[in-house]
Protein backbone atom coordinates (compact mmCIF):
# COMPACT_ATOMS: atom_id res chain seq x y z
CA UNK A 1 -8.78 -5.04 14.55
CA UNK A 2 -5.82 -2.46 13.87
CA UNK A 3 -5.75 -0.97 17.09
CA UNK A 4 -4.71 -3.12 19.98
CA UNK A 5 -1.59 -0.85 21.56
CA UNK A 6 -0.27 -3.97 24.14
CA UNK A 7 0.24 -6.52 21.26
CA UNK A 8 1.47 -3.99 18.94
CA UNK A 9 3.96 -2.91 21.59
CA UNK A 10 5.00 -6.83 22.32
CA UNK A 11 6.16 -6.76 18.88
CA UNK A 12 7.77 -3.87 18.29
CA UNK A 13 10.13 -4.87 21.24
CA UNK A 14 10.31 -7.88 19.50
CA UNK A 15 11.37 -6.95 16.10
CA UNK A 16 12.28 -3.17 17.16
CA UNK A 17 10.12 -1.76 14.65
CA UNK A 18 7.19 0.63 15.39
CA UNK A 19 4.20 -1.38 14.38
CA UNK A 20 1.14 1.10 13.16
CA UNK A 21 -1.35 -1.76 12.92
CA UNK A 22 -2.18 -5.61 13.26
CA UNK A 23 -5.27 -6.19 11.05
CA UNK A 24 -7.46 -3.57 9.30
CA UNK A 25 -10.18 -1.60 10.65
CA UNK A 26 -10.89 -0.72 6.54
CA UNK A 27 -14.76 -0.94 6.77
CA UNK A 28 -15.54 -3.22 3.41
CA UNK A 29 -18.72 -3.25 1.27
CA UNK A 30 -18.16 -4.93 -1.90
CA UNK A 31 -17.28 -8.84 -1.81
CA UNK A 32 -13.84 -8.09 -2.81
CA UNK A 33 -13.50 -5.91 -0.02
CA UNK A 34 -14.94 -8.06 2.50
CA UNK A 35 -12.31 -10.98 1.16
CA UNK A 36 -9.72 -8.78 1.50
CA UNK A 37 -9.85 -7.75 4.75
CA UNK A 38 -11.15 -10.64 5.93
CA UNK A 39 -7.79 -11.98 5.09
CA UNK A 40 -5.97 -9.03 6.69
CA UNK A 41 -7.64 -10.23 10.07
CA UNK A 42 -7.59 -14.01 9.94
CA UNK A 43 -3.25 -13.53 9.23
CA UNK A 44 -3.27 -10.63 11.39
CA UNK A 45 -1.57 -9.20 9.05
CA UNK A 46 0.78 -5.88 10.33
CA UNK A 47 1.72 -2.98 8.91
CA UNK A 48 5.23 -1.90 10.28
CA UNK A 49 7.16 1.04 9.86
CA UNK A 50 10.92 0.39 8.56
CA UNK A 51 11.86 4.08 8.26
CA UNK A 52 9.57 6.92 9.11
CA UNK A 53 7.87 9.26 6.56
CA UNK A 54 7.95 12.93 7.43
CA UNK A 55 4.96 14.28 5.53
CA UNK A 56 5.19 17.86 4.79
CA UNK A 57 4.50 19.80 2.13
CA UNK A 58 8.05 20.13 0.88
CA UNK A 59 8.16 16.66 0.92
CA UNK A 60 4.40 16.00 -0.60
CA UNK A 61 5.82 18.40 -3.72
CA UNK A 62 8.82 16.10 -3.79
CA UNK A 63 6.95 13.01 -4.00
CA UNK A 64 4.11 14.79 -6.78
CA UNK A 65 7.31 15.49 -8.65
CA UNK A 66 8.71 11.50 -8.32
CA UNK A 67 5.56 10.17 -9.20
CA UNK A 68 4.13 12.40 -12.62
CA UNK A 69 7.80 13.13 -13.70
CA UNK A 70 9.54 16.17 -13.45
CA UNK A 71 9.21 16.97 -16.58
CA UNK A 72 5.43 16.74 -16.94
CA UNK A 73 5.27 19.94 -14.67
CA UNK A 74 6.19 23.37 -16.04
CA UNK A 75 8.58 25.11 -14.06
CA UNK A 76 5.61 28.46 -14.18
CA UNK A 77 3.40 26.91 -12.02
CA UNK A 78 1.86 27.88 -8.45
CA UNK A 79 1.96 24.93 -5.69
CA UNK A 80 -1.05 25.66 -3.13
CA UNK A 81 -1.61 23.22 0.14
CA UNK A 82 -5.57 23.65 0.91
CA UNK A 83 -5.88 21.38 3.35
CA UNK A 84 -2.73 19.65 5.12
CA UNK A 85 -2.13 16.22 5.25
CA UNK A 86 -1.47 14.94 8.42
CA UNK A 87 2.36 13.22 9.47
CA UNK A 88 1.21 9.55 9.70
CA UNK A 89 0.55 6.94 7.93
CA UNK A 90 -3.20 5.72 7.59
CA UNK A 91 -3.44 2.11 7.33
CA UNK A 92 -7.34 1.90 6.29
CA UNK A 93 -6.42 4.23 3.49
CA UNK A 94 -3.30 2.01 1.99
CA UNK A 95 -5.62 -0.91 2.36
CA UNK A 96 -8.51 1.17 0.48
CA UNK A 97 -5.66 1.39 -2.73
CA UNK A 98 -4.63 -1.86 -2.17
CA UNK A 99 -8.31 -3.72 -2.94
CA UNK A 100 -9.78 -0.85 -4.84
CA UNK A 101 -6.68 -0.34 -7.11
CA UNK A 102 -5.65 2.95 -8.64
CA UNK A 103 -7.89 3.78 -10.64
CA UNK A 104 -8.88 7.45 -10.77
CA UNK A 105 -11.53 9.65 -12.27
CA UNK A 106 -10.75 13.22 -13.95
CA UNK A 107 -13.08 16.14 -14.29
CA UNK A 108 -12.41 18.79 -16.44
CA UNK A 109 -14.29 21.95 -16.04
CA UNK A 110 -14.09 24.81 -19.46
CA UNK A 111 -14.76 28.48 -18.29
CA UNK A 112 -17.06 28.62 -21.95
CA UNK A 113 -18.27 26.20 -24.48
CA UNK A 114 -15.26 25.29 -26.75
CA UNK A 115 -14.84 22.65 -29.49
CA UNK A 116 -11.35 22.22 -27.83
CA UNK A 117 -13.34 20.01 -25.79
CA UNK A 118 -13.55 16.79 -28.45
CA UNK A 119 -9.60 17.22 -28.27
CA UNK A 120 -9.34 16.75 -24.69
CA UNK A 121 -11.47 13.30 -24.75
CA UNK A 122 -9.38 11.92 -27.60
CA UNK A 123 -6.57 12.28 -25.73
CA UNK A 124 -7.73 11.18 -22.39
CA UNK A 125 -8.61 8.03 -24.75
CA UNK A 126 -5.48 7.98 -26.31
CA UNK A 127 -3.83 7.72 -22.31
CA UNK A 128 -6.41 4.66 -22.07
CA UNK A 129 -8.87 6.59 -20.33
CA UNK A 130 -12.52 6.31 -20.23
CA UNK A 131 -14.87 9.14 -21.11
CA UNK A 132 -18.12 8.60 -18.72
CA UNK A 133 -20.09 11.90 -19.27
CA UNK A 134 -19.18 14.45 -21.97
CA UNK A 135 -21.20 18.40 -22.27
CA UNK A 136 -19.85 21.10 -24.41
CA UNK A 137 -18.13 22.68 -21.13
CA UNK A 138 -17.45 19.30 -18.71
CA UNK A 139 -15.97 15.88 -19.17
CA UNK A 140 -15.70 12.97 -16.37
CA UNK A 141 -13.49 10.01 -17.13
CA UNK A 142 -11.61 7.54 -15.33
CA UNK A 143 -7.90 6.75 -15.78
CA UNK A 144 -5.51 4.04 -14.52
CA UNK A 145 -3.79 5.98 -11.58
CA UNK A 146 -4.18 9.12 -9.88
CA UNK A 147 -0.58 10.18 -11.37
CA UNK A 148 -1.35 9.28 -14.77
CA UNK A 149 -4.83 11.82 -14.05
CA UNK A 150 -2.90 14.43 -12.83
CA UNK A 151 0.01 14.58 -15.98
CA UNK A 152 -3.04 14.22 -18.12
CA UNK A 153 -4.74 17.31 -16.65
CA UNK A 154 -1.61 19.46 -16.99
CA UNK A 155 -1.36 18.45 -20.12
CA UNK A 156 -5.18 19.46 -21.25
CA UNK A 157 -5.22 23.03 -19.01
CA UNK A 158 -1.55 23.91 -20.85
CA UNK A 159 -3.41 22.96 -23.93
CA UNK A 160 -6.28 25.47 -22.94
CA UNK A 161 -4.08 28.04 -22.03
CA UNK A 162 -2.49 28.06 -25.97
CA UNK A 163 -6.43 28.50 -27.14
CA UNK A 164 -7.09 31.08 -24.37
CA UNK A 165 -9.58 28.82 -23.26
CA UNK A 166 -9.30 28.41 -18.75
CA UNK A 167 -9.25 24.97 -17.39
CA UNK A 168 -10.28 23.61 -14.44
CA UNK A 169 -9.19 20.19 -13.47
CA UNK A 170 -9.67 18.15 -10.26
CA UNK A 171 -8.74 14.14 -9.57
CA UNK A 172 -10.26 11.81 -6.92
CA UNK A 173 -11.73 8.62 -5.84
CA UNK A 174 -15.32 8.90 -7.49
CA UNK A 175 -16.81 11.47 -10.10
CA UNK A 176 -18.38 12.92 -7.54
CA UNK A 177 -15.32 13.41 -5.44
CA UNK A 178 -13.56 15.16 -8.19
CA UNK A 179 -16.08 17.32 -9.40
CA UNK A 180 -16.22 18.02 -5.66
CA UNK A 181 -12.20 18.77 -5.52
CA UNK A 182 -12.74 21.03 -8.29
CA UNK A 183 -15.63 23.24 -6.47
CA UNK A 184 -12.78 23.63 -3.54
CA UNK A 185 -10.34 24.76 -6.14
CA UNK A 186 -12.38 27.89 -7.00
CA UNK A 187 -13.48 28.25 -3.91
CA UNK A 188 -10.11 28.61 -1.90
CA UNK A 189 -8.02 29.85 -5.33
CA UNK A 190 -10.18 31.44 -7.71
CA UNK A 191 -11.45 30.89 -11.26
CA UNK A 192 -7.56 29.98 -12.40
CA UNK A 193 -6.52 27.13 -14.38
CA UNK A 194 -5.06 24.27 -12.82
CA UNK A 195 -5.42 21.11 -11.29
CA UNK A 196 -6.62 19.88 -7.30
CA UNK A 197 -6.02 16.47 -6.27
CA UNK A 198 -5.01 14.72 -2.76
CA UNK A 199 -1.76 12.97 -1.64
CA UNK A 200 -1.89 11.21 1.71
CA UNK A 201 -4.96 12.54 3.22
CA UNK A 202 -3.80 16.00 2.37
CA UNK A 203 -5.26 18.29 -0.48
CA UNK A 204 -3.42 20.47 -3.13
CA UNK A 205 -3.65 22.04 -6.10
CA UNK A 206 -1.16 23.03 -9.07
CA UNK A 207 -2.28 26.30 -10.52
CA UNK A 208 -0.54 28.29 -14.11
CA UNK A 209 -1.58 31.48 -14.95
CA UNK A 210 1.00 31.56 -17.99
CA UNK A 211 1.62 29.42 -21.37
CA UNK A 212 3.61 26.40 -20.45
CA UNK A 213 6.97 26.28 -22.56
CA UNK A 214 5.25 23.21 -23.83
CA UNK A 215 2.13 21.49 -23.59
CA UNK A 216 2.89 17.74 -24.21
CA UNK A 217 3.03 15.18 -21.14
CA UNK A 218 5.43 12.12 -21.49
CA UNK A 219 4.06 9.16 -20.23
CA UNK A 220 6.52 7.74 -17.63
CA UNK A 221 7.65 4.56 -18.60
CA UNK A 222 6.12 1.45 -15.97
CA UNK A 223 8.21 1.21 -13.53
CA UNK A 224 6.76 -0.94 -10.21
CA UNK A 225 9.18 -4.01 -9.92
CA UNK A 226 7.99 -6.66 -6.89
CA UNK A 227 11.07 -8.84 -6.25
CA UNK A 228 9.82 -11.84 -4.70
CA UNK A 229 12.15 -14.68 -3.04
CA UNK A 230 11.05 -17.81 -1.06
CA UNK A 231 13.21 -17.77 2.16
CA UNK A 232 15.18 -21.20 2.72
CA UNK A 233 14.05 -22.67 0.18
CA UNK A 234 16.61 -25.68 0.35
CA UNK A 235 14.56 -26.85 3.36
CA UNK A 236 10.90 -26.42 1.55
CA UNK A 237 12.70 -28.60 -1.10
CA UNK A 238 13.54 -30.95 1.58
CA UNK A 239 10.47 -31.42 3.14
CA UNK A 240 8.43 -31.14 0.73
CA UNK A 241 10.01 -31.81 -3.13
CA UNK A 242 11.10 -29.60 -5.29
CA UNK A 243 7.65 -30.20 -7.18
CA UNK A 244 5.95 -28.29 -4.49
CA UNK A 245 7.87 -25.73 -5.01
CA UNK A 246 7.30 -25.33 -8.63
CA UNK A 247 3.44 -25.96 -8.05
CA UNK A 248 3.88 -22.38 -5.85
CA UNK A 249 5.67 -20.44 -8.23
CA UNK A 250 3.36 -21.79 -10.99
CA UNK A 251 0.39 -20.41 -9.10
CA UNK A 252 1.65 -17.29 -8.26
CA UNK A 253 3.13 -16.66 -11.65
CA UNK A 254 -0.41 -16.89 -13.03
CA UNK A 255 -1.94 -15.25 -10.26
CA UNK A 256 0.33 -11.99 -10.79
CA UNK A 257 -0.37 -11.93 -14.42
CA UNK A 258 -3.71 -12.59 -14.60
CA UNK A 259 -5.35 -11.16 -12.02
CA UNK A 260 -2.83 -8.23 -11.22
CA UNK A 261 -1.71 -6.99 -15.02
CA UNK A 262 2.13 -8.18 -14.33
CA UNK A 263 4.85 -8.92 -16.37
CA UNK A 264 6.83 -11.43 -15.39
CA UNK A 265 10.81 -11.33 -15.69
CA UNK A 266 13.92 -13.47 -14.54
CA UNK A 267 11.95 -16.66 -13.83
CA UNK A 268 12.88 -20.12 -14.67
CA UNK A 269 10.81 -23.02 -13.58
CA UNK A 270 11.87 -24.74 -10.61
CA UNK A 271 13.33 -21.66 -9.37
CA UNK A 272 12.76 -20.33 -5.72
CA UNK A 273 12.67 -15.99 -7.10
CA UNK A 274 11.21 -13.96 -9.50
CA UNK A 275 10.84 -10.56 -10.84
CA UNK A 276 7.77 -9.17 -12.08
CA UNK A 277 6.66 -5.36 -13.67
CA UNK A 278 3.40 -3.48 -12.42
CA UNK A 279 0.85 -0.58 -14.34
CA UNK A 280 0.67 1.07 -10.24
CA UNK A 281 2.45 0.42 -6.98
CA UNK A 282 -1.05 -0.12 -5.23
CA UNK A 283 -1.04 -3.69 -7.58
CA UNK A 284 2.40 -4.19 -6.93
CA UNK A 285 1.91 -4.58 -2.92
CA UNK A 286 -1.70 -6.45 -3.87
CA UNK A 287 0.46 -9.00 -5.40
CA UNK A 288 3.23 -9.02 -3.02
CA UNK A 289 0.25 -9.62 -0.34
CA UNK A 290 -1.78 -12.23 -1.79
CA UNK A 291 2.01 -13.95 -2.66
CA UNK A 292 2.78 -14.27 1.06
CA UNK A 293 -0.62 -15.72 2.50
CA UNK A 294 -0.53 -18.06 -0.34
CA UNK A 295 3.00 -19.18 0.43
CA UNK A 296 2.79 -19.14 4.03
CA UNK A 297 -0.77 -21.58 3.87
CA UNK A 298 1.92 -23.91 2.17
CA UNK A 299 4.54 -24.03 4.64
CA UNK A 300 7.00 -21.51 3.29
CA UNK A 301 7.85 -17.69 3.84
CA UNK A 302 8.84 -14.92 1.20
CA UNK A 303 10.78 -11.74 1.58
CA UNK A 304 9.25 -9.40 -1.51
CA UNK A 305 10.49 -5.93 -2.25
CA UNK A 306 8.70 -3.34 -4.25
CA UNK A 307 10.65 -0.27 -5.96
CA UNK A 308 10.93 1.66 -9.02
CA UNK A 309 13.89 -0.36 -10.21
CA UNK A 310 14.70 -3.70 -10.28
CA UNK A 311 17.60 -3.37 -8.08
CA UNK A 312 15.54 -0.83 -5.64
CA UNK A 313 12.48 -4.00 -5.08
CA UNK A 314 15.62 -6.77 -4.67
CA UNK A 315 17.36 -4.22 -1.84
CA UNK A 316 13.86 -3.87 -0.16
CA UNK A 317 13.19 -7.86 -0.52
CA UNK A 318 16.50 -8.01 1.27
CA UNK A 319 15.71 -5.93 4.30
CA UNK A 320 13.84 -8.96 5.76
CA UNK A 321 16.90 -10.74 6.83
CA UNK A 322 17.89 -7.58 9.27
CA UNK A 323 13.85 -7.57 10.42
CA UNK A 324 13.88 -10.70 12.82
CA UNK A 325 12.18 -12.84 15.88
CA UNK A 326 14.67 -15.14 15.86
CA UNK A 327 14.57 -16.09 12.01
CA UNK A 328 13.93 -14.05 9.22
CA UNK A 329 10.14 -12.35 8.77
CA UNK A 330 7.75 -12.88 5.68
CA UNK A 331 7.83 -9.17 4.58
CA UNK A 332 6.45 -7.41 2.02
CA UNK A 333 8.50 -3.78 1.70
CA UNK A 334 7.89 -0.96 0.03
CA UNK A 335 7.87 3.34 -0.29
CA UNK A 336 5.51 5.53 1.34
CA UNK A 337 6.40 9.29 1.22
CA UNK A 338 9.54 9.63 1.71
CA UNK A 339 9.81 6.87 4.73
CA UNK A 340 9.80 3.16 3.92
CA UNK A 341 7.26 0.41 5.29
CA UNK A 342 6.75 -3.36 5.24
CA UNK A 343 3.64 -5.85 5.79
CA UNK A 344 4.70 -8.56 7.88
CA UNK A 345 2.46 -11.67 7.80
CA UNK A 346 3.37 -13.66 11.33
CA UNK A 347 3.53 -17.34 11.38
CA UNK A 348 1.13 -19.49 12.35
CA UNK A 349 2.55 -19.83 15.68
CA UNK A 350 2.61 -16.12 16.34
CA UNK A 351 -0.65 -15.99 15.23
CA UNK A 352 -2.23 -18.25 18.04
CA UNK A 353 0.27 -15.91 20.46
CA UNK A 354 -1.97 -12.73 19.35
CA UNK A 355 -4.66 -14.21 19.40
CA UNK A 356 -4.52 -15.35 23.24
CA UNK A 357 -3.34 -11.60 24.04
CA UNK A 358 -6.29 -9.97 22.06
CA UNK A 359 -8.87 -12.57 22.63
CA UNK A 360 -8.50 -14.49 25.67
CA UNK A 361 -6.39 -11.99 27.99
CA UNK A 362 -8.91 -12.48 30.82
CA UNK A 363 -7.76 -16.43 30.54
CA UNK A 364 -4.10 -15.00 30.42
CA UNK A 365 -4.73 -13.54 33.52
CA UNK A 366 -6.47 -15.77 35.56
CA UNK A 367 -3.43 -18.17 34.40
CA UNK A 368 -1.01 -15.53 35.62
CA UNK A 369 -2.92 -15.04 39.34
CA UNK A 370 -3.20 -18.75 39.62
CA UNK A 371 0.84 -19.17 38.62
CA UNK A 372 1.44 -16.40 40.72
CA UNK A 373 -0.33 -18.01 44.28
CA UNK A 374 1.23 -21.73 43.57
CA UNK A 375 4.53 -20.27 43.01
CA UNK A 376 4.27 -18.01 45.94
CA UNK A 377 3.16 -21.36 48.22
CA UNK A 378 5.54 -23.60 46.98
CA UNK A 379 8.57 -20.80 47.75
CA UNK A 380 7.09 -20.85 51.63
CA UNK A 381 6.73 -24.63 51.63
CA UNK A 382 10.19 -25.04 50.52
CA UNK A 383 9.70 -26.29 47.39
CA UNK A 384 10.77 -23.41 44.99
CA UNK A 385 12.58 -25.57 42.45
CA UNK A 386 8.96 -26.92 41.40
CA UNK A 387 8.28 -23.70 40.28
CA UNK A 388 9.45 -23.87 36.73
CA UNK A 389 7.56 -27.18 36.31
CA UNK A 390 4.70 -24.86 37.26
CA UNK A 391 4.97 -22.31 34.91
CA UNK A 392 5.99 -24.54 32.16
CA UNK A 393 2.71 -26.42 32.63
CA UNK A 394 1.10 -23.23 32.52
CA UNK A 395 2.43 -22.38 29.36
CA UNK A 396 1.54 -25.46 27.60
CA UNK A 397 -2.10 -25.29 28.72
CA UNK A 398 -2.61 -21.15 27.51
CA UNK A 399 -1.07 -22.51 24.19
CA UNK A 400 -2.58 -25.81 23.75
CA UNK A 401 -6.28 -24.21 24.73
């Protein structure tokens, strides 16, 4: 789905945001996957673009920076782009993070055997990694997030540098991938140490050739708030008791801790908000998702913020009352680069509207002709004011078929 310019175009005139897709076209393989985008299709589900993100390399350094910490990269190091990223946002690879999570695997590469090596897997252990092949020269392991696998490198090549020992480093999706990454490395930079990884599509590569003025990493404290807040929720209560709407916030309250690793804060039963903490932003918007189709199957909407503070994801969460068609959207909004984006689930009603423009537009059409001729013969006939009864009737039958 993703594609379809004349619908996305509708909309954006409609809610005067750019909208970059209406679906996925994320190709799934693993039941999870297939769910998951399944989903993404039946909702029609959009990604829409809020503020754009101007992807450079300036700005991919600035965002590296954000996301490991400043301090967790020495001020001697060597910045390299080896392959640009391009200056858009690809949907298929959000929704990849999204379902596959953050997860990231680490290989480090030793330019000789070294017993330095047993040091670097205790503390890739000790950063609640997992060591899945170990030699006397190579480790793979798999970490929680590509940021925590990049602070961790920087940490184990300054630690090689104090032992005059040269390490390589590379992060990606697979093992495979990242032993791959770190082939590229040498290839475009040389046998230095340092550490290649991608951000955005793009691929780039820190590189020291010096000591570090220290060689310990911080661990950034977890900071991926989702604000989430059930719009008009006086009516829900209304029409439906105030029961229902505990029965909601129960569910998603175990459904964000339990299948997404949050921590819920600021929620009282009976309440219509709530606040919860995140290990990754990738979880963050899962739960935000999931939170919205399961709200929206019950009758109600949600405007849900995600930021690194708790008053950052409750400004975002707010946004959705200046995003509207009429009332206030079911958003989802959160950082991408440096622009800001949202996932807006449509209504049931807008649904059935996309789907008569991207599945029956050849009905739509005929409908339009016919319209068309009836009006034109009534206008000659003298009877122009039936017109509007025509088109009205129209309406009702492209809607009600």
């Amino acid at each position: 789905m993703a594609n379809h310019g004349l619908t996305r175009y509708i909309f954006k005139l409609l809610t005067k945001h750019e909208i970059i897709s209406i679906g996925t076209k994320y190709y799934p393989t693993t039941p999870l996957e297939i769910e998951y985008v399944e989903m993404f299709n039946f909702t029609q589900t959009m990604l829409m673009e809020l503020e754009k993100a101007e992807i450079t390399t300036d700005s991919i350094f600035y965002n590296l920076l954000r996301d490991v910490g400043e301090e967790n990269i020495p001020e001697n190091h060597h910045f390299y782009e080896l392959k640009p990223a391009e200056n858009k946002i690809e949907e298929f690879a959000l929704v990849s993070n999204i379902i596959m999570g953050s997860d990231r695997y680490l290989y480090v590469e030793l330019s000789n055997s070294s017993l330095i090596i047993n040091e670097f897997s205790n503390i890739i252990m000790e950063e609640k990694g997992e060591i899945v092949e170990q030699s006397s020269t190579e480790i793979v392991s798999k970490l929680l997030s590509k940021n925590d696998a990049i602070r961790v490198a920087i940490k184990l090549v300054g630690m090689g540098l104090d032992n005059g020992v040269n390490v390589r480093a590379a992060v990606g999706m697979t093992g495979a991938a990242a032993i791959e990454r770190s082939i590229n490395l040498t290839k475009e930079v040389g046998e230095v140490s340092g550490v290649g990884f991608t951000k955005l599509g793009g691929e780039y590569a820190l590189v020291f050739d010096s000591n570090f003025l220290k060689s310990s990493s911080t661990t950034p404290e977890l900071q991926n708030y989702l604000f989430i807040d059930v719009i008009d929720s006086t009516k829900f209560i209304n029409d439906y008791g105030r029961d229902k709407l505990v029965e909601l916030m129960t569910g998603v309250k175990n459904f964000m801790e339990i299948e997404c690793n949050g921590k819920i804060e600021g929620y009282r039963e009976g309440g219509d908000d709530l606040i919860a903490r995140f290990p990754s932003k990738d979880l963050a918007i899962r739960a935000g998702l999931d939170t919205a189709w399961y709200i929206l199957n019950n009758g109600a909407k949600i405007r849900a913020g995600i930021g690194k503070s708790r008053r950052e994801a409750g400004e975002r969460a707010q946004l959705a009352d200046e995003v509207q068609i009429s009332n206030p959207l079911s958003l989802v909004v959160f950082d991408l680069a440096n622009g800001l984006y949202a996932y807006y689930i449509p209504s049931e009603f807008f649904r059935t509207v996309i789907n008569l423009l991207l599945n029956k537009r050849a009905k739509l059409i005929g409908i339009f002709i016919l319209v068309f001729i009836l009006v034109y013969f009534m206008t000659i006939l003298g009877y122009w004011e039936y017109s509007f009864v025509i088109v009205i009737l129209a309406a009702l039958y492209a809607l009600a078929s």
